[in-house]
Protein backbone atom coordinates (compact mmCIF):
# COMPACT_ATOMS: atom_id res chain seq x y z
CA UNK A 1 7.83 11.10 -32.70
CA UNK A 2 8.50 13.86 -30.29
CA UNK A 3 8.95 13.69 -26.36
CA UNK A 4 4.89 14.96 -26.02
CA UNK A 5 4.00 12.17 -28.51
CA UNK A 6 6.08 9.93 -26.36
CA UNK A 7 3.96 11.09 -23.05
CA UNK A 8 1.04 10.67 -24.45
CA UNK A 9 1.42 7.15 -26.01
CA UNK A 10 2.78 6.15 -22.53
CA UNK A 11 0.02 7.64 -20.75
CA UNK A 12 -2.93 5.96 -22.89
CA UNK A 13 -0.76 2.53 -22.71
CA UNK A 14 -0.08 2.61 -26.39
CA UNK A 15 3.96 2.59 -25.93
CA UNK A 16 5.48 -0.95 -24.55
CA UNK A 17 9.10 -0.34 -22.55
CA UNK A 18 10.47 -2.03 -24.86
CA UNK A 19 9.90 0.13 -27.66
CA UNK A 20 10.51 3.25 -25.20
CA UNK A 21 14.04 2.02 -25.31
CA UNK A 22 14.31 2.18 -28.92
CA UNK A 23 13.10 5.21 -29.38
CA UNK A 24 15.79 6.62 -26.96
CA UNK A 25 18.22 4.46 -28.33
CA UNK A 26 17.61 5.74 -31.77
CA UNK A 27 16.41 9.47 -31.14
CA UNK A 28 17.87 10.86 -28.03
CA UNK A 29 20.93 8.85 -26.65
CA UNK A 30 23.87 11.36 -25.83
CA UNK A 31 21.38 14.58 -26.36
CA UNK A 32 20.38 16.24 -22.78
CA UNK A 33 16.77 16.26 -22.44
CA UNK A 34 16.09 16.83 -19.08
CA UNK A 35 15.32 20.39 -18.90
CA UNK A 36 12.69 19.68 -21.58
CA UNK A 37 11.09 16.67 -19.42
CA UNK A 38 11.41 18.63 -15.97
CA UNK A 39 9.29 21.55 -17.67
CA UNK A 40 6.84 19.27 -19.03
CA UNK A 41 6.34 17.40 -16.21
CA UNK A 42 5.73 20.63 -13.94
CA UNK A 43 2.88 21.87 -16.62
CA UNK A 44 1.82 18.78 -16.25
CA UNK A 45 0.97 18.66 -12.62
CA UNK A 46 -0.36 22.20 -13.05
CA UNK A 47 -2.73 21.15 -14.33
CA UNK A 48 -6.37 21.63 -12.53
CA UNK A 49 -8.32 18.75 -14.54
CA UNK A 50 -6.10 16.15 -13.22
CA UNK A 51 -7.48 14.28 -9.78
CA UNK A 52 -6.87 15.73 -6.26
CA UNK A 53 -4.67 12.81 -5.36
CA UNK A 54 -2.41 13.42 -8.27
CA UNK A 55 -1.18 17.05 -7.71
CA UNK A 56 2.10 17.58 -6.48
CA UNK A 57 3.24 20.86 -6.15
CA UNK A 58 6.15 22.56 -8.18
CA UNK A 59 8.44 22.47 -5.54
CA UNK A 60 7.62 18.61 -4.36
CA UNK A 61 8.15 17.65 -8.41
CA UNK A 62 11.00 19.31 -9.03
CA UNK A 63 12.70 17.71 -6.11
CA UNK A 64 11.12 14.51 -7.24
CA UNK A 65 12.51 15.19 -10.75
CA UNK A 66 15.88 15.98 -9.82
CA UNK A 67 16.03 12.57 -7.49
CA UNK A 68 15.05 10.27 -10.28
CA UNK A 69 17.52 12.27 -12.95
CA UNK A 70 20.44 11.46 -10.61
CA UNK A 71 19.85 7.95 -10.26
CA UNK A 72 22.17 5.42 -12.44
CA UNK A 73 20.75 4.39 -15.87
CA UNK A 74 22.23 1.27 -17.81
CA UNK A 75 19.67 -1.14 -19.19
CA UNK A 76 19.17 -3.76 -21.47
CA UNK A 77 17.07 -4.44 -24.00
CA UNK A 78 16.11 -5.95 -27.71
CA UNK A 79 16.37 -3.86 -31.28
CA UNK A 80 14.56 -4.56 -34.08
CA UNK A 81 17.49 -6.75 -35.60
CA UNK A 82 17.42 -8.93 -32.86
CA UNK A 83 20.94 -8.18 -31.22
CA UNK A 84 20.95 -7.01 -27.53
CA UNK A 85 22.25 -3.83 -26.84
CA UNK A 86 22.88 -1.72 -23.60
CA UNK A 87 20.71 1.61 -23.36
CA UNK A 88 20.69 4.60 -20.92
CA UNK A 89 17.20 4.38 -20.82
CA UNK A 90 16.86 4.58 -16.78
CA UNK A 91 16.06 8.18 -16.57
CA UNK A 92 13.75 8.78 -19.52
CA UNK A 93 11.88 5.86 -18.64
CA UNK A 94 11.87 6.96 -14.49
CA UNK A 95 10.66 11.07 -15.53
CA UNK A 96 7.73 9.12 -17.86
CA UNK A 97 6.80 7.13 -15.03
CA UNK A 98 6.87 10.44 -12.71
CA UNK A 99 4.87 12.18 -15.57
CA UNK A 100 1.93 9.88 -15.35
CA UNK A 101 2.10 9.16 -12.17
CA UNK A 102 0.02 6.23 -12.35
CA UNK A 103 2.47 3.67 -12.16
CA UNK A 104 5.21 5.92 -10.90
CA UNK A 105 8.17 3.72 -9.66
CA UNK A 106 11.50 4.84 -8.57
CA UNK A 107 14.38 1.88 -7.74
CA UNK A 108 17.26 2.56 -5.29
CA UNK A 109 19.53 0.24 -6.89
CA UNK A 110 19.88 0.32 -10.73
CA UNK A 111 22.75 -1.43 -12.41
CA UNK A 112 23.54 -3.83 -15.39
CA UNK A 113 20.69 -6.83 -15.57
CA UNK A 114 19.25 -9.22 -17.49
CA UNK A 115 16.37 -8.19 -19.60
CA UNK A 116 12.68 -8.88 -17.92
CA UNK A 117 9.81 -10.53 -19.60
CA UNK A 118 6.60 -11.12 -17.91
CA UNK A 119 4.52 -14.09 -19.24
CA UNK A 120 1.25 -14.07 -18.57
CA UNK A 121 -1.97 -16.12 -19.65
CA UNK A 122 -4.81 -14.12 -21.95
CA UNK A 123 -6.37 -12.78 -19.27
CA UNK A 124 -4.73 -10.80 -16.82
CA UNK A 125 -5.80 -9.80 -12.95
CA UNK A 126 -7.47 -6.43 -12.72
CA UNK A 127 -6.97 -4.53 -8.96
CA UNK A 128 -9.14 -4.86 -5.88
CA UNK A 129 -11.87 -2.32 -5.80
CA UNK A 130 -14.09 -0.75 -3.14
CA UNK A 131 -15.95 -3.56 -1.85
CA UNK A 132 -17.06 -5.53 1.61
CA UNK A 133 -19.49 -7.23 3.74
CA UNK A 134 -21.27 -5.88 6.47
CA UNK A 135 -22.00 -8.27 9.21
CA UNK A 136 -25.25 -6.44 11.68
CA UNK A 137 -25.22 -7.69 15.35
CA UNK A 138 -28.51 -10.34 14.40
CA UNK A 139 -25.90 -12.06 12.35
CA UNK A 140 -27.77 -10.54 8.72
CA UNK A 141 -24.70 -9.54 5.91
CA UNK A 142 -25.09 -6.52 3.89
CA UNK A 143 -22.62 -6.90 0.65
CA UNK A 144 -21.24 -3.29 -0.20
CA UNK A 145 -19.35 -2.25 -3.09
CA UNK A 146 -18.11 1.00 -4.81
CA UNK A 147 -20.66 1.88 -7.21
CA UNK A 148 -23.89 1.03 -4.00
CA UNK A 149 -25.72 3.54 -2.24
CA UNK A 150 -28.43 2.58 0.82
CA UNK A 151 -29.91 3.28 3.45
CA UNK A 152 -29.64 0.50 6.53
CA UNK A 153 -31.71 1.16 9.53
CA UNK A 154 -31.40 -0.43 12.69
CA UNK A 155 -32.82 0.73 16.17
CA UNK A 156 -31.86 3.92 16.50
CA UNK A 157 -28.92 4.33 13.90
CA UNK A 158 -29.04 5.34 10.37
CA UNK A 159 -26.42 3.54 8.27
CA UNK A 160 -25.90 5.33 5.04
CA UNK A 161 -23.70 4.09 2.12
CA UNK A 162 -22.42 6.41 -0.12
CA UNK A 163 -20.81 6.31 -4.10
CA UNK A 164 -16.85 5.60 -3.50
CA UNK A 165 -16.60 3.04 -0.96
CA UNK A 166 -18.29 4.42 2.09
CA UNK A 167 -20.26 3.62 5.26
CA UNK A 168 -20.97 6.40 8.05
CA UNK A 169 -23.66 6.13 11.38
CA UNK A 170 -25.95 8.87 12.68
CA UNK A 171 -28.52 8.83 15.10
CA UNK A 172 -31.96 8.96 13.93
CA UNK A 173 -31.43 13.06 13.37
CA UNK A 174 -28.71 12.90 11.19
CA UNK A 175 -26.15 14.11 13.41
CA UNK A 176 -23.23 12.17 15.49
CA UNK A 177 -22.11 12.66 18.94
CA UNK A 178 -18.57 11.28 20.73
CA UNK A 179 -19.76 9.45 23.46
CA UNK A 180 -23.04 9.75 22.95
CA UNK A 181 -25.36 7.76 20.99
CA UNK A 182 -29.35 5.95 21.58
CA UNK A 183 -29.23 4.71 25.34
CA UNK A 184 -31.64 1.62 24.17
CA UNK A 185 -28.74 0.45 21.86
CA UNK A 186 -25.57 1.46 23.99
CA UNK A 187 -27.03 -0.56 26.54
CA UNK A 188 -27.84 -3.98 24.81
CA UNK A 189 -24.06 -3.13 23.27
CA UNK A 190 -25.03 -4.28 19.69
CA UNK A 191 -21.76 -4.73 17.66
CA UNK A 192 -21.72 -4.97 13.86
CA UNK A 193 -18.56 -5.94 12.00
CA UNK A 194 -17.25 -4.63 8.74
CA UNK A 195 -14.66 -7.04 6.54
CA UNK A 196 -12.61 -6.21 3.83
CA UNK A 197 -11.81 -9.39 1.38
CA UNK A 198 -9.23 -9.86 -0.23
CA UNK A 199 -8.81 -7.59 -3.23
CA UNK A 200 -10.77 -4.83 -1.52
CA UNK A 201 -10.84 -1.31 0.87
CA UNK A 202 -13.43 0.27 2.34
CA UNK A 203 -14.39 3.22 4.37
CA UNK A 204 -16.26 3.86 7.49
CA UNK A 205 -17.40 6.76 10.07
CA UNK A 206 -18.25 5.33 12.90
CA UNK A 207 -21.11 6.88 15.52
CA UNK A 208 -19.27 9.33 17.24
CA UNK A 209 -17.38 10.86 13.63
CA UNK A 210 -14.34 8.90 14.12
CA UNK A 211 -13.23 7.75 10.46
CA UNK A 212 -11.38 4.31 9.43
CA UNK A 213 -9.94 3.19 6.54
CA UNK A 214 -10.15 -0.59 5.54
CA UNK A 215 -7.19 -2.25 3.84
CA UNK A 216 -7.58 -5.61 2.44
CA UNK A 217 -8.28 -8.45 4.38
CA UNK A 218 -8.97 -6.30 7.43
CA UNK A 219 -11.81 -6.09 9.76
CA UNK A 220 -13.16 -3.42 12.21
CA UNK A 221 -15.97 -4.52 15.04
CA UNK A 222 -17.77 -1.31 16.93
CA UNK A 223 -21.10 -0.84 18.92
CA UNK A 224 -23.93 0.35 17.16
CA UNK A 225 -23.68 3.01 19.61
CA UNK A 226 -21.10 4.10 21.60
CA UNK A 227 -21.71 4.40 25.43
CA UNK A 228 -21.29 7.80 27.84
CA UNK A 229 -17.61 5.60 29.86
CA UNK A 230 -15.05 4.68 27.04
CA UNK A 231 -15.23 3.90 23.44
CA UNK A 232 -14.12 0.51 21.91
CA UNK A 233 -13.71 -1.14 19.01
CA UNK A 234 -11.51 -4.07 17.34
CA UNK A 235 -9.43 -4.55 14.66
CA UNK A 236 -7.66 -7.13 12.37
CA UNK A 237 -5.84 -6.82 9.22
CA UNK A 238 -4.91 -2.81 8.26
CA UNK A 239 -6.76 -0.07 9.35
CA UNK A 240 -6.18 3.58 9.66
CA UNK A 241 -8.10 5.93 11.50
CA UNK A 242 -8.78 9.36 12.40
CA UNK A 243 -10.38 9.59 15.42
CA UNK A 244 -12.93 11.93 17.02
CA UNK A 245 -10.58 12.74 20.23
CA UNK A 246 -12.91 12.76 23.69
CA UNK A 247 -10.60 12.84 27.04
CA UNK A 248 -13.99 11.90 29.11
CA UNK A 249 -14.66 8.85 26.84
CA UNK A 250 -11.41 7.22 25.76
CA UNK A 251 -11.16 5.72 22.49
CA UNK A 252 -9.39 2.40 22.74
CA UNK A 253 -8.31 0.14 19.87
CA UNK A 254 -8.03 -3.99 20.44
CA UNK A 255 -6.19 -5.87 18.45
CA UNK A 256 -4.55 -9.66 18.14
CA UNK A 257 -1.28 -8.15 20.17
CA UNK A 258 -1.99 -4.91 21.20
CA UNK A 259 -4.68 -2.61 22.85
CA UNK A 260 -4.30 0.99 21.77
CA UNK A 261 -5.64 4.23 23.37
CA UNK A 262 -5.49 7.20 21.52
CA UNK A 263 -4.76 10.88 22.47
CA UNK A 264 -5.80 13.28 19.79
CA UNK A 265 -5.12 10.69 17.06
CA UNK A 266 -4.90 9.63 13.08
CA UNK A 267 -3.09 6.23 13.64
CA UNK A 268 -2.17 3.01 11.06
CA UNK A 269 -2.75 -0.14 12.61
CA UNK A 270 -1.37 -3.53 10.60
CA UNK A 271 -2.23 -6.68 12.38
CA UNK A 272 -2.65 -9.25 9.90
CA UNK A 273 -3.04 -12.94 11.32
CA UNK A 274 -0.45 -14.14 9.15
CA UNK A 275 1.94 -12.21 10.15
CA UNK A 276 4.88 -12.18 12.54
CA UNK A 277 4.92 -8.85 13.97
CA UNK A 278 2.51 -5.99 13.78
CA UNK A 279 3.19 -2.42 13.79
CA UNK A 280 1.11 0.87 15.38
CA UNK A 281 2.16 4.26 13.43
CA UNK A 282 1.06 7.17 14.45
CA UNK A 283 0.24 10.26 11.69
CA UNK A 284 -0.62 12.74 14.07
CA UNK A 285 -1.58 13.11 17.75
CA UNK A 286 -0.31 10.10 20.56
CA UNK A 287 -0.90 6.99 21.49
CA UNK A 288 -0.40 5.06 24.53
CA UNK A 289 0.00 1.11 23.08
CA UNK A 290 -0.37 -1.96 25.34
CA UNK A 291 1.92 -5.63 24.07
CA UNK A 292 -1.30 -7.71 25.12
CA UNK A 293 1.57 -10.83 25.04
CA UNK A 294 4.71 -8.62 27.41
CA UNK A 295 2.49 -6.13 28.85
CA UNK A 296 5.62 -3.64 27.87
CA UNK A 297 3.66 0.27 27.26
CA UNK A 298 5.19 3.18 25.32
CA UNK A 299 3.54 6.27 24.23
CA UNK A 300 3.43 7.13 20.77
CA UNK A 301 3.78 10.42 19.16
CA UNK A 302 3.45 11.52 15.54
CA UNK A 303 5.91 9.87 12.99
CA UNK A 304 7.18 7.31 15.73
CA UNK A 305 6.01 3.77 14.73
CA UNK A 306 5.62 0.92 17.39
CA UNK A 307 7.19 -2.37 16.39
CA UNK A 308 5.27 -5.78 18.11
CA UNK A 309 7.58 -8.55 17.90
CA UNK A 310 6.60 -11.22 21.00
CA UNK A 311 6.48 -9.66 23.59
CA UNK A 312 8.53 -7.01 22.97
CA UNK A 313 7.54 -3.22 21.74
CA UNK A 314 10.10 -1.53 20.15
CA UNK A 315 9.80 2.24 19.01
CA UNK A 316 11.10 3.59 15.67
CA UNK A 317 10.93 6.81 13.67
CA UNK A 318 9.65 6.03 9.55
CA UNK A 319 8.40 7.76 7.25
CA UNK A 320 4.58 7.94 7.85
CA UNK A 321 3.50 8.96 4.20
CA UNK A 322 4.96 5.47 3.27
CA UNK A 323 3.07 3.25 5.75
CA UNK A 324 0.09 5.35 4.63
CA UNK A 325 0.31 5.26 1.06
CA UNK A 326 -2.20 2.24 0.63
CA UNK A 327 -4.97 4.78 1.82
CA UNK A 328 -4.11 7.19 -1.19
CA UNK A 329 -4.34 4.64 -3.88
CA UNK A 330 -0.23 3.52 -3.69
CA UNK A 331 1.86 1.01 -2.68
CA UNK A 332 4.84 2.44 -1.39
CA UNK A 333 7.91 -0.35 -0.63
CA UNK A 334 10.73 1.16 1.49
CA UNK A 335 13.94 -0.96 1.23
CA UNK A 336 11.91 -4.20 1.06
CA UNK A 337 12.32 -7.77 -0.10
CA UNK A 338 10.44 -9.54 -2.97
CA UNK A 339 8.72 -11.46 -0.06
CA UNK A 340 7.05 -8.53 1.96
CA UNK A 341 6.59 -7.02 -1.57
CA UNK A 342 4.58 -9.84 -3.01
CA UNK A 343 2.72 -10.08 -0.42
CA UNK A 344 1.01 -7.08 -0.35
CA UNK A 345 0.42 -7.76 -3.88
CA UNK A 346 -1.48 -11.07 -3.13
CA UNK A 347 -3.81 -8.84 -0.36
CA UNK A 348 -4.96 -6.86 -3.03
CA UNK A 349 -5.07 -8.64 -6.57
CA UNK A 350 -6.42 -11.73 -4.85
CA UNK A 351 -3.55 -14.27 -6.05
CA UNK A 352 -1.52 -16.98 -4.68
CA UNK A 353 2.14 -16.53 -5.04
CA UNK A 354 4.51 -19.39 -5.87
CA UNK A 355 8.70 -18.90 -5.35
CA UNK A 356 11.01 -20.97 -7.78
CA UNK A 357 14.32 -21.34 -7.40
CA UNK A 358 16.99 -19.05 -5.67
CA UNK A 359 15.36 -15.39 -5.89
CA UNK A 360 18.11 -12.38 -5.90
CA UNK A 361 17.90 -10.81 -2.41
CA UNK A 362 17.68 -7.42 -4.08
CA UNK A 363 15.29 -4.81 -2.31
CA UNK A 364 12.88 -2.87 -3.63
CA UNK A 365 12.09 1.26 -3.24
CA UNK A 366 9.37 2.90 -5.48
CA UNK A 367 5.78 3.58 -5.71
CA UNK A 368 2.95 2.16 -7.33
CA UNK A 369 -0.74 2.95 -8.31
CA UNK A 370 -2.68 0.81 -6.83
CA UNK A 371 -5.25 1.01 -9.83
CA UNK A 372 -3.34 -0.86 -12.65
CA UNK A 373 -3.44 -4.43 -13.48
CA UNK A 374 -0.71 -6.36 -12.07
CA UNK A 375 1.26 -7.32 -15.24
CA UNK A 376 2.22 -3.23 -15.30
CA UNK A 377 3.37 -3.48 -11.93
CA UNK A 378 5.24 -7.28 -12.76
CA UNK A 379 6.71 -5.17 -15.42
CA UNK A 380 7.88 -2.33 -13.01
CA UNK A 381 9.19 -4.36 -10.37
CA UNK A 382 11.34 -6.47 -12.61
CA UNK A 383 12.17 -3.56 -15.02
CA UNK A 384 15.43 -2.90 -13.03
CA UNK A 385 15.66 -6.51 -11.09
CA UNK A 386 16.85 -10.20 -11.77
CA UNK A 387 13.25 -11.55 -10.96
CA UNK A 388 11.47 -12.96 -13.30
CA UNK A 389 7.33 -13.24 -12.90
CA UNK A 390 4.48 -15.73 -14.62
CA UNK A 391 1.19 -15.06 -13.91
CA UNK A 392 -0.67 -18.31 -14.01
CA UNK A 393 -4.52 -18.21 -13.36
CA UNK A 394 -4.27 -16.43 -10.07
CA UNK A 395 -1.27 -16.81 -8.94
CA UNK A 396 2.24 -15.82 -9.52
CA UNK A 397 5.20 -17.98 -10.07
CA UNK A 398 8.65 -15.98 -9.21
CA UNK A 399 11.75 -16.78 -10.40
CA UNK A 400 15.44 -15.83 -10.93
C-alpha cells in the first residue's frame, strides 16, 4: 500500500491509527517522506471540488506542513504479535490529519506515553447540527432546523428561513433598513428570542442586516423592529456578530456582565451562565464594553479581547481566528486544560462528563472538525496524552 492508498483509506475512515502505525513501522520508518507528503498535501488543497471552508492556500499549508514536520514524534503502539513497540509515527500521522483536514489536530507537547484506547458502547454520539427554537413575542415557538425552509409572518416583518441553518427579517418589501423598521411594531417593542440547545448553532440577520452567529446553548433577544434612537438586543451563551454599523442609532449588546456598544464591529461574545468569567473579542472594528458588576470601561479594538472576571475588565491581545473557529465548523483549543476542553465538547455533543481519578494536567493545542463523531475526536485528544476516555450512554467518564 502506497502513501495515496494510505490517504485515501484515512480519508474514507477505512484505516484505524493503530494500523497507521504499522504500516509506518513496517514500510517507511528511517526513509524521508516528507517531501512526498508536503507535495501531496498542496495538490490536495488545490483542489477546486473540495468545500470553501477547506482551502488553504499554498503558502498557509506549507507553513502548516513545515510546523507539524518539526514537532517531536515517539509513540506507542501494538504489532500484530502482540509485543509493544515504540514508533515515530507523530509526523506521518500529524501531515494525514493536515491532509484531510477534517479532524486535523496538532499537539504542542508530544513525548513518550502510554498507549490510548477509547471504549465506547455500540452506539456512538453523532455532532450537534443546525437546529433551534424560535420563541415570537405572543409566547408561540417555531422549531428550526438545518434541512427547514419557511416563511413566518408577523405584523410587518417577514421572517424567512433558509437551507443551512438560517433566519433573516425584512420589512414587508423585502428589504432591511439600520434603524429603521414598521413604526406600528417599533413602537409596541415586540421582542422575539432565538435559543440554541445544546448540540446545536444557528444563524440569524436581524432587521437592520446585522448578522449573528449562535453557538450552542446561546440565546439572542431583539425587537421585531428596531426603532429610529439606539438599537438593542441581548445575549447569553456564544454569539458572534457582524454588525450593520449606524453612528445615529447605536448598536448596543446586553449581556449577564457586560453591556457592549459597538463601533464599526464583527465581535465574539461568550457569556455562558455557568461560567466564571466571560470574554468580549473583537474581529474587526471597536468596541466600547461596560463590567455591568465594576462599572470599569475599556475600548476595544480588533484582535484585543476583554477579559470579565468580577468586577474587573482586563484587556488582552489573542489570536482571534481561534476564539472564532467554532463559527467555521472547528474547535480550536489554545494551551487549554482537559476541563475547558471537555467542556466545550459537552455544549455541542450533548453529554455529561464524569472525571475519575487524578487527570494529567497536560494542555491541549490543535484543531478539530466540528462534524465528526466524538469517539474520532476521544481518539485525537488522547492520541498524544495520558487521558483515558469511556463513553457511556451520553456521557463521558475521564480518566488517567
Amino acid at each position: 500500500m502506497d502513501i495515496q492508498q494510505l490517504l485515501s483509506k484515512w480519508l474514507n475512515n477505512e484505516i484505524t491509527t493503530k494500523e497507521l502505525a504499522e504500516w509506518y513501522h513496517n514500510n517507511h520508518e528511517g526513509k524521508n517522506i516528507e517531501a512526498e507528503l508536503s507535495a501531496m498535501l498542496e495538490k490536495e488543497w488545490d483542489n477546486e471540488d473540495r468545500p470553501e471552508e477547506l482551502h488553504y492556500s499554498s503558502k498557509q499549508l506549507q507553513q502548516l506542513v513545515t510546523n507539524v514536520l518539526k514537532r517531536g514524534d515517539v509513540k506507542t503502539a501494538v504489532g500484530r504479535t502482540g509485543r509493544v513497540y515504540w514508533l515515530k509515527i507523530g509526523r506521518l500521522a500529524a501531515a494525514v490529519f493536515v491532509f484531510v483536514f477534517i479532524g486535523v489536530v496538532v499537539w504542542q507537547r508530544y513525548g513518550p506515553k502510554k498507549q490510548f484506547a477509547a471504549e465506547q458502547s455500540a452506539a456512538d454520539i453523532a455532532p450537534g447540527t443546525n437546529k433551534a427554537i424560535l420563541t415570537l413575542a405572543n409566547g408561540s415557538q417555531v422549531s428550526l432546523d438545518s434541512a427547514g425552509s419557511q416563511v413566518i409572518y408577523q405584523g410587518n416583518a417577514v421572517i424567512k428561513q433558509s437551507a443551512g441553518g438560517k433566519l433573516a427579517y425584512s420589512g414587508d418589501n423585502g428589504s432591511s433598513d439600520a434603524g429603521g423598521g414598521s413604526d406600528d411594531i417599533a413602537a409596541k417593542m415586540q421582542y422575539n428570542t432565538l435559543a440554541t440547545p445544546r448540540g446545536g448553532t444557528f444563524q440569524l440577520t436581524l432587521p437592520d442586516g446585522t448578522k449573528a452567529w449562535l453557538n450552542s446553548a446561546s440565546f439572542i433577544r431583539y425587537p421585531v423592529a428596531f426603532n429610529a434612537n439606539e438599537r438593542v438586543v441581548e445575549t447569553s451563551g456564544e454569539v458572534y456578530l457582524e454588525i450593520v454599523h449606524n453612528a445615529k442609532v447605536p448598536f448596543r449588546i446586553k449581556t449577564r456582565t457586560a453591556m457592549i456598544e459597538d463601533v464599526g464591529t464583527a465581535m465574539d461574545i461568550c457569556d455562558y451562565p455557568d461560567e466564571k468569567s466571560a470574554t468580549v473579542t473583537l474581529a474587526e472594528g471597536a468596541a466600547k464594553v461596560l463590567n455591568l458588576t465594576g462599572n470599569r470601561k475599556e475600548v476595544l479594538k480588533a484582535g484585543q479581547q476583554g477579559l470579565l472576571d468580577g468586577s474587573s475588565l482586563d484587556v488582552q491581545q489573542v489570536d482571534v481566528e481561534a476564539v472564532t473557529a467554532w463559527k467555521n465548523g472547528y474547535f480550536r483549543f489554545n494551551n487549554e486544560d482537559i476541563v475547558s476542553v471537555m467542556k466545550k465538547l459537552s455544549r455541542w455533543y450533548d453529554i455529561k462528563v464524569e472525571y475519575q481519578g487524578m487527570i494529567s494536567p497536560d494542555n491541549y493545542t490543535g484543531t478539530i472538525s466540528m462534524h465528526r463523531n466524538i469517539s474520532n475526536v476521544l481518539d485525537m485528544l488522547g492520541y498524544s496524552q495520558t487521558v483515558h476516555f469511556k463513553i457511556v450512554d451520553q456521557k463521558i467518564i475521564v480518566g488517567p
